[in-house]
C-alpha atoms as a PDB file:
ATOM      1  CA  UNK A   1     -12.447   4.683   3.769  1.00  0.00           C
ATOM      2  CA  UNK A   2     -15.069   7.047   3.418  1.00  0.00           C
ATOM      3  CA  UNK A   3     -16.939   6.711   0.015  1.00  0.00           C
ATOM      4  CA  UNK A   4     -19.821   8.825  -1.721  1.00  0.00           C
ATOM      5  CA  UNK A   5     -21.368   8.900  -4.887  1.00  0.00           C
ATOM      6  CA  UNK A   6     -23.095  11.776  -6.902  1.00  0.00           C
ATOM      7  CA  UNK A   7     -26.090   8.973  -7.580  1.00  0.00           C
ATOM      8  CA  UNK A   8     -27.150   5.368  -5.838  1.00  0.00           C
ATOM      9  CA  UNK A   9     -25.213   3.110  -7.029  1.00  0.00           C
ATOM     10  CA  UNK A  10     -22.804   0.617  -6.131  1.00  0.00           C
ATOM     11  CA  UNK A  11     -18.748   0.802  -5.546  1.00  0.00           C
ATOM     12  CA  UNK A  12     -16.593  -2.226  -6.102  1.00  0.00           C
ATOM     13  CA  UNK A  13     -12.797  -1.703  -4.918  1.00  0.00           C
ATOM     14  CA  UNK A  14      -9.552  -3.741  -4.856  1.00  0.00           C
ATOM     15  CA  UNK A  15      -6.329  -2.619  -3.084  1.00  0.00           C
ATOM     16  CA  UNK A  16      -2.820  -3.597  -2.855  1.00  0.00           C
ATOM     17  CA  UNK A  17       0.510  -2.458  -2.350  1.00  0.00           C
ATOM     18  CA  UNK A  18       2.179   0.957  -4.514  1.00  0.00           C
ATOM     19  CA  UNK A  19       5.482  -0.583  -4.202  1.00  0.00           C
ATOM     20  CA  UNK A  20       6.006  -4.099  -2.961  1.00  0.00           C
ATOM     21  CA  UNK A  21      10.053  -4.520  -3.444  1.00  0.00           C
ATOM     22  CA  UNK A  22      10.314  -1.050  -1.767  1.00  0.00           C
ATOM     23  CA  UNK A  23      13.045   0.014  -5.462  1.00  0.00           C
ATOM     24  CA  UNK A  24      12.811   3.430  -6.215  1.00  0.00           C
ATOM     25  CA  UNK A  25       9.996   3.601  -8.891  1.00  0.00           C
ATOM     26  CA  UNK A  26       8.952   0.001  -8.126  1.00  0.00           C
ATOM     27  CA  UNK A  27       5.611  -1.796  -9.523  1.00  0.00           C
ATOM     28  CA  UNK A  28       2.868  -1.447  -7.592  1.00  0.00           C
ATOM     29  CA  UNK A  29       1.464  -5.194  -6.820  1.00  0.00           C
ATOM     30  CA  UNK A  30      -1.175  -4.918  -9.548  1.00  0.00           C
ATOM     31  CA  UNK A  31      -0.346  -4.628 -12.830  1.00  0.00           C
ATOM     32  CA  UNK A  32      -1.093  -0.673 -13.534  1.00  0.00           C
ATOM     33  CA  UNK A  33      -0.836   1.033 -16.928  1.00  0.00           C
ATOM     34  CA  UNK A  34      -1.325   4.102 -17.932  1.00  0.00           C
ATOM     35  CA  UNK A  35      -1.714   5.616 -21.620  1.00  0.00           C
ATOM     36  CA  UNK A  36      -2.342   8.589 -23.651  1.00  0.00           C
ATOM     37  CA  UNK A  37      -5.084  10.239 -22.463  1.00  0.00           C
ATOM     38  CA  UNK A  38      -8.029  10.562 -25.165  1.00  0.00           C
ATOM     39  CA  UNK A  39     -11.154  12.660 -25.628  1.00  0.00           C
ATOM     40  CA  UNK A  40     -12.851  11.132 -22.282  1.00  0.00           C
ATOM     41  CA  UNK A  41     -10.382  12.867 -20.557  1.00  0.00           C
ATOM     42  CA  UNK A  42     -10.467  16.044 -18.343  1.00  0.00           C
ATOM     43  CA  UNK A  43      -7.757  18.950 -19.328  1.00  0.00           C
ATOM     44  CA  UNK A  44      -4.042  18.140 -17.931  1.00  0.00           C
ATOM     45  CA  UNK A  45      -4.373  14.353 -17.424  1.00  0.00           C
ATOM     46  CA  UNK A  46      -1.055  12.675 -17.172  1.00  0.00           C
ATOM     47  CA  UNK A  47       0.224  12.296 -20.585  1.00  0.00           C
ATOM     48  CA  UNK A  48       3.618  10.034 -20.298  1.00  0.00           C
ATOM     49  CA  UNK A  49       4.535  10.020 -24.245  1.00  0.00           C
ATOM     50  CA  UNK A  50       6.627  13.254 -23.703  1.00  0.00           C
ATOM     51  CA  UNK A  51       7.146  13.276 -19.732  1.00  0.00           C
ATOM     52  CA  UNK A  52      10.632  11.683 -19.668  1.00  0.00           C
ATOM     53  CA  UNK A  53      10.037  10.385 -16.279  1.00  0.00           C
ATOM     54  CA  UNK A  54       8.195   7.568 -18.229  1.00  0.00           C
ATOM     55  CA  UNK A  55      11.603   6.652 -20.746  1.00  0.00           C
ATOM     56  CA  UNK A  56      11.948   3.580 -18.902  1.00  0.00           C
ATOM     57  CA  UNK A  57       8.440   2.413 -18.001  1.00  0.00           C
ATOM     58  CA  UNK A  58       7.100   1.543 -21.545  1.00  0.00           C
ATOM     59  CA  UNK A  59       5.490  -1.834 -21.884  1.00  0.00           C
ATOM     60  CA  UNK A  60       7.416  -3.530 -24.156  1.00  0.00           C
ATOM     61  CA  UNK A  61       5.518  -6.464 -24.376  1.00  0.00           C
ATOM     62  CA  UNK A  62       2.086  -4.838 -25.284  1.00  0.00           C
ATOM     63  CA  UNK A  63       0.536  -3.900 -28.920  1.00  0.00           C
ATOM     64  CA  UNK A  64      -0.511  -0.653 -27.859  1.00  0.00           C
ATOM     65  CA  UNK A  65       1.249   2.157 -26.290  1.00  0.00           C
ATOM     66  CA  UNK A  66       1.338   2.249 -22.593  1.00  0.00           C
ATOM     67  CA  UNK A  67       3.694   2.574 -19.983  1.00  0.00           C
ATOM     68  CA  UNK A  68       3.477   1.499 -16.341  1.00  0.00           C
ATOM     69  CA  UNK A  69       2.445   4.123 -13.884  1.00  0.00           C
ATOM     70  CA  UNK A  70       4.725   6.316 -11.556  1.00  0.00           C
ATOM     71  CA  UNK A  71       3.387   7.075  -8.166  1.00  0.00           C
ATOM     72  CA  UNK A  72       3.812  10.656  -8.869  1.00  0.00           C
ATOM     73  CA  UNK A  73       0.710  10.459 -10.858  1.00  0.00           C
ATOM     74  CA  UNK A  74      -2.144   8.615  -8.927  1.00  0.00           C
ATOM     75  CA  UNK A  75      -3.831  10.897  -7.045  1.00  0.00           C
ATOM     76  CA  UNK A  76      -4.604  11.084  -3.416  1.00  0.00           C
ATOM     77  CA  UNK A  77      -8.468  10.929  -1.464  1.00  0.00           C
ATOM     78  CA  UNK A  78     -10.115  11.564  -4.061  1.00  0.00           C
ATOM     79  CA  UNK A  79      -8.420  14.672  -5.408  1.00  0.00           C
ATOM     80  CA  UNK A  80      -6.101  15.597  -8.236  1.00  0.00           C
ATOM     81  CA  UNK A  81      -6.401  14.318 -12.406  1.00  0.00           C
ATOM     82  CA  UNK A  82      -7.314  10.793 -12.857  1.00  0.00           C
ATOM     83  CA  UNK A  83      -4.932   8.867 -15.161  1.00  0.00           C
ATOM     84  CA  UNK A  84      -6.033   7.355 -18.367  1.00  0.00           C
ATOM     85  CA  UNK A  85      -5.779   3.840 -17.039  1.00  0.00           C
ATOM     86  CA  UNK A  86      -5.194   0.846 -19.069  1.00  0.00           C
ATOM     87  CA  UNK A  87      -4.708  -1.928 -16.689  1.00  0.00           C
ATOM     88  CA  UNK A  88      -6.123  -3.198 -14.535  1.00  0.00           C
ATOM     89  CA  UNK A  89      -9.563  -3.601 -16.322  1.00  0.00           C
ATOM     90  CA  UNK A  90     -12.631  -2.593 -14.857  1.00  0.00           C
ATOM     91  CA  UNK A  91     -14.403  -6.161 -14.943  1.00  0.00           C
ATOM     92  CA  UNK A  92     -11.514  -7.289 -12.662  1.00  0.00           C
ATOM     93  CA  UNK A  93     -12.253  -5.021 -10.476  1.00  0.00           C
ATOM     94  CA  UNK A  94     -15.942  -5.683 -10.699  1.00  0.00           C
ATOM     95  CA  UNK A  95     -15.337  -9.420 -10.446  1.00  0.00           C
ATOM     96  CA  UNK A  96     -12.196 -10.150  -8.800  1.00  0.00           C
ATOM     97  CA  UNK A  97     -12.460 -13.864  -8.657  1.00  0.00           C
ATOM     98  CA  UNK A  98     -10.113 -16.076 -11.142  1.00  0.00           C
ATOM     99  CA  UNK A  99      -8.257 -12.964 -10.689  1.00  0.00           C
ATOM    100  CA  UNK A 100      -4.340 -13.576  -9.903  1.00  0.00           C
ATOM    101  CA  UNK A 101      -3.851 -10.106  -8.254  1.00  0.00           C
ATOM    102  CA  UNK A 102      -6.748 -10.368  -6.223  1.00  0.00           C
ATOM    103  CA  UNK A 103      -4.925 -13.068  -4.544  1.00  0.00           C
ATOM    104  CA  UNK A 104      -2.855 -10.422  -2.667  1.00  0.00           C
ATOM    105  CA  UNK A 105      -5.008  -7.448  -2.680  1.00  0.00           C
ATOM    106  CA  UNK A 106      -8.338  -6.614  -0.709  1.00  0.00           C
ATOM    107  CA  UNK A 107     -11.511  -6.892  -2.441  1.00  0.00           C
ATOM    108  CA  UNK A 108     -15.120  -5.591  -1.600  1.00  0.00           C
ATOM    109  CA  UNK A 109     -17.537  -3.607  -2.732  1.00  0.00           C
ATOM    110  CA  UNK A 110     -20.286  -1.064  -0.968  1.00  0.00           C
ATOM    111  CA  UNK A 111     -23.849   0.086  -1.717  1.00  0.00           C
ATOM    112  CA  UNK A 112     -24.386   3.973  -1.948  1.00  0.00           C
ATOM    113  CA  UNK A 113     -28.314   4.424  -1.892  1.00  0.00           C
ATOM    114  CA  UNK A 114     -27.483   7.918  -1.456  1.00  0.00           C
ATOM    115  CA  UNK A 115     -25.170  11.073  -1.700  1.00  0.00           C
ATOM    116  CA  UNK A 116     -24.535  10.529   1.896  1.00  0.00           C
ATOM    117  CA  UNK A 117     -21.130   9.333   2.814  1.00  0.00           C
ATOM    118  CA  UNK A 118     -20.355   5.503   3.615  1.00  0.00           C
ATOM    119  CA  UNK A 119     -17.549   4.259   6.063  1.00  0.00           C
ATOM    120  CA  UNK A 120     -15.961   1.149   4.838  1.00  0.00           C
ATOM    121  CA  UNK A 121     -13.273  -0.322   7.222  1.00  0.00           C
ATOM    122  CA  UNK A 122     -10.426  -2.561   5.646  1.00  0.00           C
ATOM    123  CA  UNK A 123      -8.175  -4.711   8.182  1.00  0.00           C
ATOM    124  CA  UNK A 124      -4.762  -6.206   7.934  1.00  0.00           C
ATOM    125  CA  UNK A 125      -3.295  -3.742   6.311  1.00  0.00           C
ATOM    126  CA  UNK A 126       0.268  -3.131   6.789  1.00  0.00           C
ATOM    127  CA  UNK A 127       1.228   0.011   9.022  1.00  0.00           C
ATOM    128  CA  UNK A 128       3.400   2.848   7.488  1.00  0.00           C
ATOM    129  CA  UNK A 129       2.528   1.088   3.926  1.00  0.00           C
ATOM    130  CA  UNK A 130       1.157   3.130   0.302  1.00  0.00           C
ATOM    131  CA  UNK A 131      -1.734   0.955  -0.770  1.00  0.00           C
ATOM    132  CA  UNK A 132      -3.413   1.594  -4.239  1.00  0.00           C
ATOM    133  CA  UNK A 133      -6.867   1.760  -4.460  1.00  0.00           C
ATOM    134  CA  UNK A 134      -8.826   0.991  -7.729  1.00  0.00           C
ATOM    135  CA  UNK A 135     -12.733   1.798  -7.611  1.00  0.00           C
ATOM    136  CA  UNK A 136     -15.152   0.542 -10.232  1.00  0.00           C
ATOM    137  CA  UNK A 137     -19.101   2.414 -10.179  1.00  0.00           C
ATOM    138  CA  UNK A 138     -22.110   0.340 -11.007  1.00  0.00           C
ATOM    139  CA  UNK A 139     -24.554   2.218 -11.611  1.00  0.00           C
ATOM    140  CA  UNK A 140     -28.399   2.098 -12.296  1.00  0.00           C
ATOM    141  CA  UNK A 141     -27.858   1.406 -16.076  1.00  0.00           C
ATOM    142  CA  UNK A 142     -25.131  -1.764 -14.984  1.00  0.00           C
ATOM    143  CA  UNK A 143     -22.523  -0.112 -16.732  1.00  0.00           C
ATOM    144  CA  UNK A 144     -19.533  -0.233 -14.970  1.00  0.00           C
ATOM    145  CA  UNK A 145     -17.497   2.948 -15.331  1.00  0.00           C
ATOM    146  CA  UNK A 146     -13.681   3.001 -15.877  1.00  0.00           C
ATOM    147  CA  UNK A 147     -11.086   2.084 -12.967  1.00  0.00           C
ATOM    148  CA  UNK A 148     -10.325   5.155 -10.705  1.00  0.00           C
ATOM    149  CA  UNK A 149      -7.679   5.178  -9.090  1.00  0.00           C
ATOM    150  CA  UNK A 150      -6.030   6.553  -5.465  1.00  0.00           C
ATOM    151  CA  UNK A 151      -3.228   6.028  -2.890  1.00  0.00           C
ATOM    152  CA  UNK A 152      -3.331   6.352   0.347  1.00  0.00           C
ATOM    153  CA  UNK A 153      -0.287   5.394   3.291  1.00  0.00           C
ATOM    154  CA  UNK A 154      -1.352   4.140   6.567  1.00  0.00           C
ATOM    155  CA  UNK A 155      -0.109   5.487   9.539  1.00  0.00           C
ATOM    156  CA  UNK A 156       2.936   4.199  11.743  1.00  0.00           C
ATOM    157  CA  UNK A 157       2.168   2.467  14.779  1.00  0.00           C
ATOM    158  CA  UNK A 158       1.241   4.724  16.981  1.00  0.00           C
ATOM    159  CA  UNK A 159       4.333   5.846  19.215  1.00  0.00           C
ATOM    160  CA  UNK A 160       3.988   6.467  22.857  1.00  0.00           C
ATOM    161  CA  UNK A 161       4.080  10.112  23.560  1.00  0.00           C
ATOM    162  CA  UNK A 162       6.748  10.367  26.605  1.00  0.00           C
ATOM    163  CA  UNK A 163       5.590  13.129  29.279  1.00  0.00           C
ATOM    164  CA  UNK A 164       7.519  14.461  31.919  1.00  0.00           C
ATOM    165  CA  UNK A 165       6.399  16.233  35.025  1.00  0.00           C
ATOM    166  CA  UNK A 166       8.871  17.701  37.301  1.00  0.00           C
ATOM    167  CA  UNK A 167       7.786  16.941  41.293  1.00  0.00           C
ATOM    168  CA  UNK A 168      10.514  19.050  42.861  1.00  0.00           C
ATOM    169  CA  UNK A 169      13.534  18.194  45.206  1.00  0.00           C
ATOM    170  CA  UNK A 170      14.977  15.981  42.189  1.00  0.00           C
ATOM    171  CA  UNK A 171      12.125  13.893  41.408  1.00  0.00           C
ATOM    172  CA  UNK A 172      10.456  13.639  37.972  1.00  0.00           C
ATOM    173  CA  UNK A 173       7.197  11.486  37.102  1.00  0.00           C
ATOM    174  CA  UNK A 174       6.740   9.605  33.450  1.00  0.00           C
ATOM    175  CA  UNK A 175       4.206   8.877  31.742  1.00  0.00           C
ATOM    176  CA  UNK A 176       3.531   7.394  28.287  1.00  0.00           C
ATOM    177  CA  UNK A 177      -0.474   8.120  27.005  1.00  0.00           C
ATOM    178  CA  UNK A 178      -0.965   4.883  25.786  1.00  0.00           C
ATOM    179  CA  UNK A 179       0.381   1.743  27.564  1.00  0.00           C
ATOM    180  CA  UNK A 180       3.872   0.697  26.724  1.00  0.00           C
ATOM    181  CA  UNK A 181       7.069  -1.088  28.042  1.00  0.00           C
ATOM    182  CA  UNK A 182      10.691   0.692  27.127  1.00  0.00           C
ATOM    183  CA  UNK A 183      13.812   1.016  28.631  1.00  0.00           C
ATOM    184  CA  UNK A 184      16.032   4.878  29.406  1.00  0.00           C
ATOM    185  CA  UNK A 185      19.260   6.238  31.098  1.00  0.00           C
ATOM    186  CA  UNK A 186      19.674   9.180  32.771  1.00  0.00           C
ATOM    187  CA  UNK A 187      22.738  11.060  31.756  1.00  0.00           C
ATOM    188  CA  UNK A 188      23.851  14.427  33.079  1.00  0.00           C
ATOM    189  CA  UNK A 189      25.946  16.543  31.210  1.00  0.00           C
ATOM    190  CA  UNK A 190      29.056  15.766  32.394  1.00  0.00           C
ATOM    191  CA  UNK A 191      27.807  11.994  31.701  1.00  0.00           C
ATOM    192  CA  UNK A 192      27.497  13.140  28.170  1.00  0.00           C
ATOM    193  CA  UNK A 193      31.034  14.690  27.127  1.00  0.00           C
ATOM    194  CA  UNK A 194      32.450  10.984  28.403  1.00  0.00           C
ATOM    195  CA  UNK A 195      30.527   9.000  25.620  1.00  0.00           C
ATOM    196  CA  UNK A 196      32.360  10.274  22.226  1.00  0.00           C
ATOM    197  CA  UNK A 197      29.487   9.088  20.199  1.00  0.00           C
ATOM    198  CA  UNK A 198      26.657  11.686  20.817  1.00  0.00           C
ATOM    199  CA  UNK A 199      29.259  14.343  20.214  1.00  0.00           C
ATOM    200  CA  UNK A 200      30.088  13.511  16.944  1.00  0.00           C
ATOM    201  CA  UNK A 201      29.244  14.841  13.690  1.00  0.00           C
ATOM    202  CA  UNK A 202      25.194  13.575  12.664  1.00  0.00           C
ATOM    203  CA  UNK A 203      26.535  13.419   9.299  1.00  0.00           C
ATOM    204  CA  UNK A 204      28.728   9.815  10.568  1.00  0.00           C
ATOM    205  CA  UNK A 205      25.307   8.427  10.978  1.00  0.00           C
ATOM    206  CA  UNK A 206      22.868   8.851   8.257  1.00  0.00           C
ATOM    207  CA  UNK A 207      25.175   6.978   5.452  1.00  0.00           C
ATOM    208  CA  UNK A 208      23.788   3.978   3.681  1.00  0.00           C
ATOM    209  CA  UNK A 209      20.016   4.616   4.648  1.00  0.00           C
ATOM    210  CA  UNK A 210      17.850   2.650   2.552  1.00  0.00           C
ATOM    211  CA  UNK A 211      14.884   4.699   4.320  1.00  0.00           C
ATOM    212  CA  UNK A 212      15.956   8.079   2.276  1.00  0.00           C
ATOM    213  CA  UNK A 213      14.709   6.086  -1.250  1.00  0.00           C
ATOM    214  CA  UNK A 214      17.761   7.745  -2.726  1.00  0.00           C
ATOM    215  CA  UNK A 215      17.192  11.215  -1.799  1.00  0.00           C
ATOM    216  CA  UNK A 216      19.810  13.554   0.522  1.00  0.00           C
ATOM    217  CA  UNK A 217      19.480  14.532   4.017  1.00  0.00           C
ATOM    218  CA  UNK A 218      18.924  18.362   4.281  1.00  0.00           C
ATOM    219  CA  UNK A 219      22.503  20.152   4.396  1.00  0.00           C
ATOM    220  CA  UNK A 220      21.915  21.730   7.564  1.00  0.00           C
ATOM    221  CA  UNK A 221      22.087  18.199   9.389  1.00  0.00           C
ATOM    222  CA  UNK A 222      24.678  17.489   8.168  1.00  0.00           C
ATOM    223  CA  UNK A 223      27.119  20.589   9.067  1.00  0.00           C
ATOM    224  CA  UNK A 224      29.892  19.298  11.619  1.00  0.00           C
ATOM    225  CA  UNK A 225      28.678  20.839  14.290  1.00  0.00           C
ATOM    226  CA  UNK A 226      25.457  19.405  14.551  1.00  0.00           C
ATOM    227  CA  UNK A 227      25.863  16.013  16.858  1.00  0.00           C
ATOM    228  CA  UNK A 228      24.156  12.618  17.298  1.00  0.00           C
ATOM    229  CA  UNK A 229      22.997  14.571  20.652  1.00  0.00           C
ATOM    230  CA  UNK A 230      21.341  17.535  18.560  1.00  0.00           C
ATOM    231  CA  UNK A 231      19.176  15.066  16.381  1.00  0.00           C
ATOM    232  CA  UNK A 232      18.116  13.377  19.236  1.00  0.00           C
ATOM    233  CA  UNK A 233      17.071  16.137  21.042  1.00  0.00           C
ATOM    234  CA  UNK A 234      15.626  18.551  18.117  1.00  0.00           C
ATOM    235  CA  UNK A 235      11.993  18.121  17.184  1.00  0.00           C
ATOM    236  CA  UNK A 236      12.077  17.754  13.355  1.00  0.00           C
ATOM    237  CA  UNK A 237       9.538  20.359  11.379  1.00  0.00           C
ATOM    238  CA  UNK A 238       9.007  20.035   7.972  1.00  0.00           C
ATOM    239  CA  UNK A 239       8.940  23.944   7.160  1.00  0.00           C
ATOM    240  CA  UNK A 240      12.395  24.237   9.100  1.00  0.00           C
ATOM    241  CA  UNK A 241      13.898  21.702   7.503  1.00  0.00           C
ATOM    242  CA  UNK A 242      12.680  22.390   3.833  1.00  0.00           C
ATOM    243  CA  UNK A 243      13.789  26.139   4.552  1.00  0.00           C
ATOM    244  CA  UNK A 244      17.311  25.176   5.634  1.00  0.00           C
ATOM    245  CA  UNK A 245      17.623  22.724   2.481  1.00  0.00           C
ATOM    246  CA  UNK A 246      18.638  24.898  -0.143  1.00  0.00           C
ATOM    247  CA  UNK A 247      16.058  23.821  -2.876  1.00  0.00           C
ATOM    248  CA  UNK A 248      13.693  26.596  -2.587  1.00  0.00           C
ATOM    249  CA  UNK A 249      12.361  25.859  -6.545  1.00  0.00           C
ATOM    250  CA  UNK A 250      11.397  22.226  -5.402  1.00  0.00           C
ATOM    251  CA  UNK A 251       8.306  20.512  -3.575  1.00  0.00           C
ATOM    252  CA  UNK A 252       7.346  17.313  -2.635  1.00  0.00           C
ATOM    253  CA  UNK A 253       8.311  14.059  -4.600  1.00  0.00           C
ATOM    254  CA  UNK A 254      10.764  15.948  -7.318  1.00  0.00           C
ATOM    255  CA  UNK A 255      13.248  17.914  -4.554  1.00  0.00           C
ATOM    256  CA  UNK A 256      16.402  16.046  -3.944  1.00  0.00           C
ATOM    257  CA  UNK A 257      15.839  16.149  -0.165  1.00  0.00           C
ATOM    258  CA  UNK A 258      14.060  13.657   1.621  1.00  0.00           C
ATOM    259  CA  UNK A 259      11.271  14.363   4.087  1.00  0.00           C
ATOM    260  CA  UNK A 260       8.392  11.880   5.164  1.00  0.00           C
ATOM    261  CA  UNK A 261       4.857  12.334   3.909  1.00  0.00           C
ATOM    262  CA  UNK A 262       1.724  10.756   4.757  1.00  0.00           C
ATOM    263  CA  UNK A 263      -1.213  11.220   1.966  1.00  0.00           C
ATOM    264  CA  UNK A 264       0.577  13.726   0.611  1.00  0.00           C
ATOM    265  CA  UNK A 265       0.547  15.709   3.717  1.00  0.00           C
ATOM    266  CA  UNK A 266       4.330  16.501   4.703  1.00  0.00           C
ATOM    267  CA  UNK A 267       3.811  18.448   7.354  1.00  0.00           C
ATOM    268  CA  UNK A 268       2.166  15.116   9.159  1.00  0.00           C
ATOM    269  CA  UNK A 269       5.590  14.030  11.326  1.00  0.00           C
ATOM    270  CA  UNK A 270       5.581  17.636  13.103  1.00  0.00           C
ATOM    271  CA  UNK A 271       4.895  18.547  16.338  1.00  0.00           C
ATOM    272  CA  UNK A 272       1.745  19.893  16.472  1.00  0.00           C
ATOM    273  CA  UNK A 273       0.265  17.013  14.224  1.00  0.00           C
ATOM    274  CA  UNK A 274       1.138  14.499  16.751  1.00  0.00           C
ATOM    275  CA  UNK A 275       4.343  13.195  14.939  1.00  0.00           C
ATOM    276  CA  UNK A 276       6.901  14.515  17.754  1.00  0.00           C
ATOM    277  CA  UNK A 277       9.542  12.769  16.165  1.00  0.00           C
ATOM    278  CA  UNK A 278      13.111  13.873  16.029  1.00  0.00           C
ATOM    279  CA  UNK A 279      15.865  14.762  13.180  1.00  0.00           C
ATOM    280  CA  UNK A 280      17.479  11.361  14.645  1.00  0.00           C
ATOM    281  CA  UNK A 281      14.142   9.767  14.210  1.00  0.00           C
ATOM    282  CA  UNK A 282      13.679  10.809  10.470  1.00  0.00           C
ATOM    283  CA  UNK A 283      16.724  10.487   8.901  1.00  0.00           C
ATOM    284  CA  UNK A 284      19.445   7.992  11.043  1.00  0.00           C
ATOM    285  CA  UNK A 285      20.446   4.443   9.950  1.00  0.00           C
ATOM    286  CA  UNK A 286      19.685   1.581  11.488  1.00  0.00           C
ATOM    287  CA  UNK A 287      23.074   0.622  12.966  1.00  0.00           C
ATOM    288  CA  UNK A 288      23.228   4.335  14.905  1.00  0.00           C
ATOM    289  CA  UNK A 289      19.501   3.948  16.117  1.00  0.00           C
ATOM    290  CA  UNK A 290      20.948   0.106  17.328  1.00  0.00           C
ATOM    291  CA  UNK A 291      23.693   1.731  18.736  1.00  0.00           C
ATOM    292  CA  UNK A 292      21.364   4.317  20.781  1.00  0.00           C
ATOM    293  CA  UNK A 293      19.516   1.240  21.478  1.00  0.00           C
ATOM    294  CA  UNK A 294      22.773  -0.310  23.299  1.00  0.00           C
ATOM    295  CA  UNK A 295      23.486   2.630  25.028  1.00  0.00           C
ATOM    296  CA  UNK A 296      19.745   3.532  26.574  1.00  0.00           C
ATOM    297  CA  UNK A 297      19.443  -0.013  27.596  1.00  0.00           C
ATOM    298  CA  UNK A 298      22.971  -2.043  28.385  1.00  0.00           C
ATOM    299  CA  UNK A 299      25.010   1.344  28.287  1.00  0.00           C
ATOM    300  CA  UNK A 300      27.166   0.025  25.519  1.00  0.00           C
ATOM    301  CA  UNK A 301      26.518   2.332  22.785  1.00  0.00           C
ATOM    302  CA  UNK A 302      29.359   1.118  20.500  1.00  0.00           C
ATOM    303  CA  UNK A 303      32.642   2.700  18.651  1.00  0.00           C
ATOM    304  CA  UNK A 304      34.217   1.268  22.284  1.00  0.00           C
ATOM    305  CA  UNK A 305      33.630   4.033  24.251  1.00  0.00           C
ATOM    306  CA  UNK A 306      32.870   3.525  27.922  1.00  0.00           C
ATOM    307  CA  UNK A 307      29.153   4.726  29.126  1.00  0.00           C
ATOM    308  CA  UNK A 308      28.594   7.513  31.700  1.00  0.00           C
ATOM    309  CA  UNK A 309      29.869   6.304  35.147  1.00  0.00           C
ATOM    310  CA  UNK A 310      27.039   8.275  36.790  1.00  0.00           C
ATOM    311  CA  UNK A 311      24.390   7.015  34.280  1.00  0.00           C
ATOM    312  CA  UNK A 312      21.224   5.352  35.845  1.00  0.00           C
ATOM    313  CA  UNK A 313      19.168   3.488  34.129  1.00  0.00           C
ATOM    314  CA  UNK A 314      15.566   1.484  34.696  1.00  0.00           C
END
């Protein structure tokens, strides 16, 4: 993390999970309330009394009015309204200890003697994980200030970048740029009209995906005519895809489609941002990517069809 302050001071900071049980609008792992925002406020704060995205995220249980937060409201690195936070308060943030939450979360805190910036590093966090971060200021009059609050995912581990150089009279060289074992099977094309399964319909493999959180797979992936064998061999591109989905009047966390995000940033998984994934890659289920599994590495790629005769492997 990179923090600054407009004055010296200090910053004291816990962080834990957005959505531990992974349910679509799930609690975050510490207890994180929201409620009408007051005077103190800025202009456009989240106000959930008449968004209806909040009907179901009251607090019954408490004698004033707030409602547990939505993700779509916590703002990323430092940009974007700050809700009017109830809970957690800021003196468990300050002093985390006795603390149940802080059981599960990271803790610290970091001295700003300056405007300059100051790197804090926090390890063990989970990869491709939304973490919460809640900041509490100390400044030179010991006040502590109200909880702030961000999230922030952390990237995927990173995956080896395949490169191929062509050597001439039939020989190609790989590479990977970082160091990696795997497994792969050469197929020609003739190999690939024998093996029924990366000529059918994408759509046969995308069902049931728990990594979607609900939402659909863009329409044009799922036309009949685009195979197993196009996803796995078309780069995915966020601008492509959100172009070919249909919901022009949408963005982000509110259109029906889904498409991976990192901070925010959805155009993080293309090409030219290092992602390199494909359409396979983003939206298949895990029994076709096991399948594709069986077939790179035993040649047994399922639905009983016989692999490529010709197929080498290594």
């Amino acid at each position: 993390m990179s923090l600054a302050l407009d004055n010296p001071g200090d910053i004291y900071y816990v962080i834990g999970k957005a959505n531990p049980s992974g349910l679509e609008n799930g609690r975050p792992e510490i207890t994180t309330t929201i409620g009408v925002p007051d005077a103190s406020d800025p202009a456009g704060t989240v106000d959930p009394f008449p968004d209806t995205a909040y009907a179901d995220q009251k607090v019954t249980t408490s004698s004033i009015e707030e409602w547990y937060i939505l993700r779509k409201d916590v703002p990323y690195n430092g940009t974007g309204k700050q809700p009017h936070l109830i809970q957690p308060d800021p003196q468990n943030v300050f002093n985390p200890s006795g603390w149940s939450a802080a059981s599960r979360a990271k803790t610290g805190s970091v001295n700003c003697p300056s405007v300059a910036l100051i790197d804090e590093t926090v390890e063990e966090l989970e990869t491709n994980t939304t973490y919460y971060a809640y900041f509490v200021i100390k400044g030179a009059a010991q006040e502590l200030s109200r909880v702030y609050i961000f999230q922030f995912t952390t990237s995927e581990t990173q995956k080896p970048r395949i490169l191929m150089n062509t050597l001439g009279s039939g020989d190609v060289e790989f590479k990977t740029d970082v160091a990696s074992n795997g497994y792969y099977r050469i197929l020609s094309e003739s190999d690939k009209v024998k093996i029924p399964m990366l000529n059918e319909p994408f759509s046969k493999f995308v069902t049931d995906n728990p990594r979607l959180n609900g939402k659909q797979v863009p329409a044009c992936y799922l036309k009949p005519e685009f195979t197993l064998f196009d996803a796995l061999t078309t780069r995915y591109n966020y601008q492509e895809a959100k172009n070919q989905c249909g919901h022009t009047g949408t963005s982000g966390a509110t259109d029906p489609c889904y498409f991976p995000e990192r901070n925010g940033d959805y155009t993080a998984f293309n090409e030219l941002n290092g992602g390199s994934y494909t359409i396979f890659d983003i939206y298949a289920n895990d029994p076709s990517r096991g399948k594709v599994y069986g077939l790179i590495r035993d040649g047994s790629p399922g639905f009983g069809e016989p692999p490529g005769t010709h197929a080498n492997a290594g």
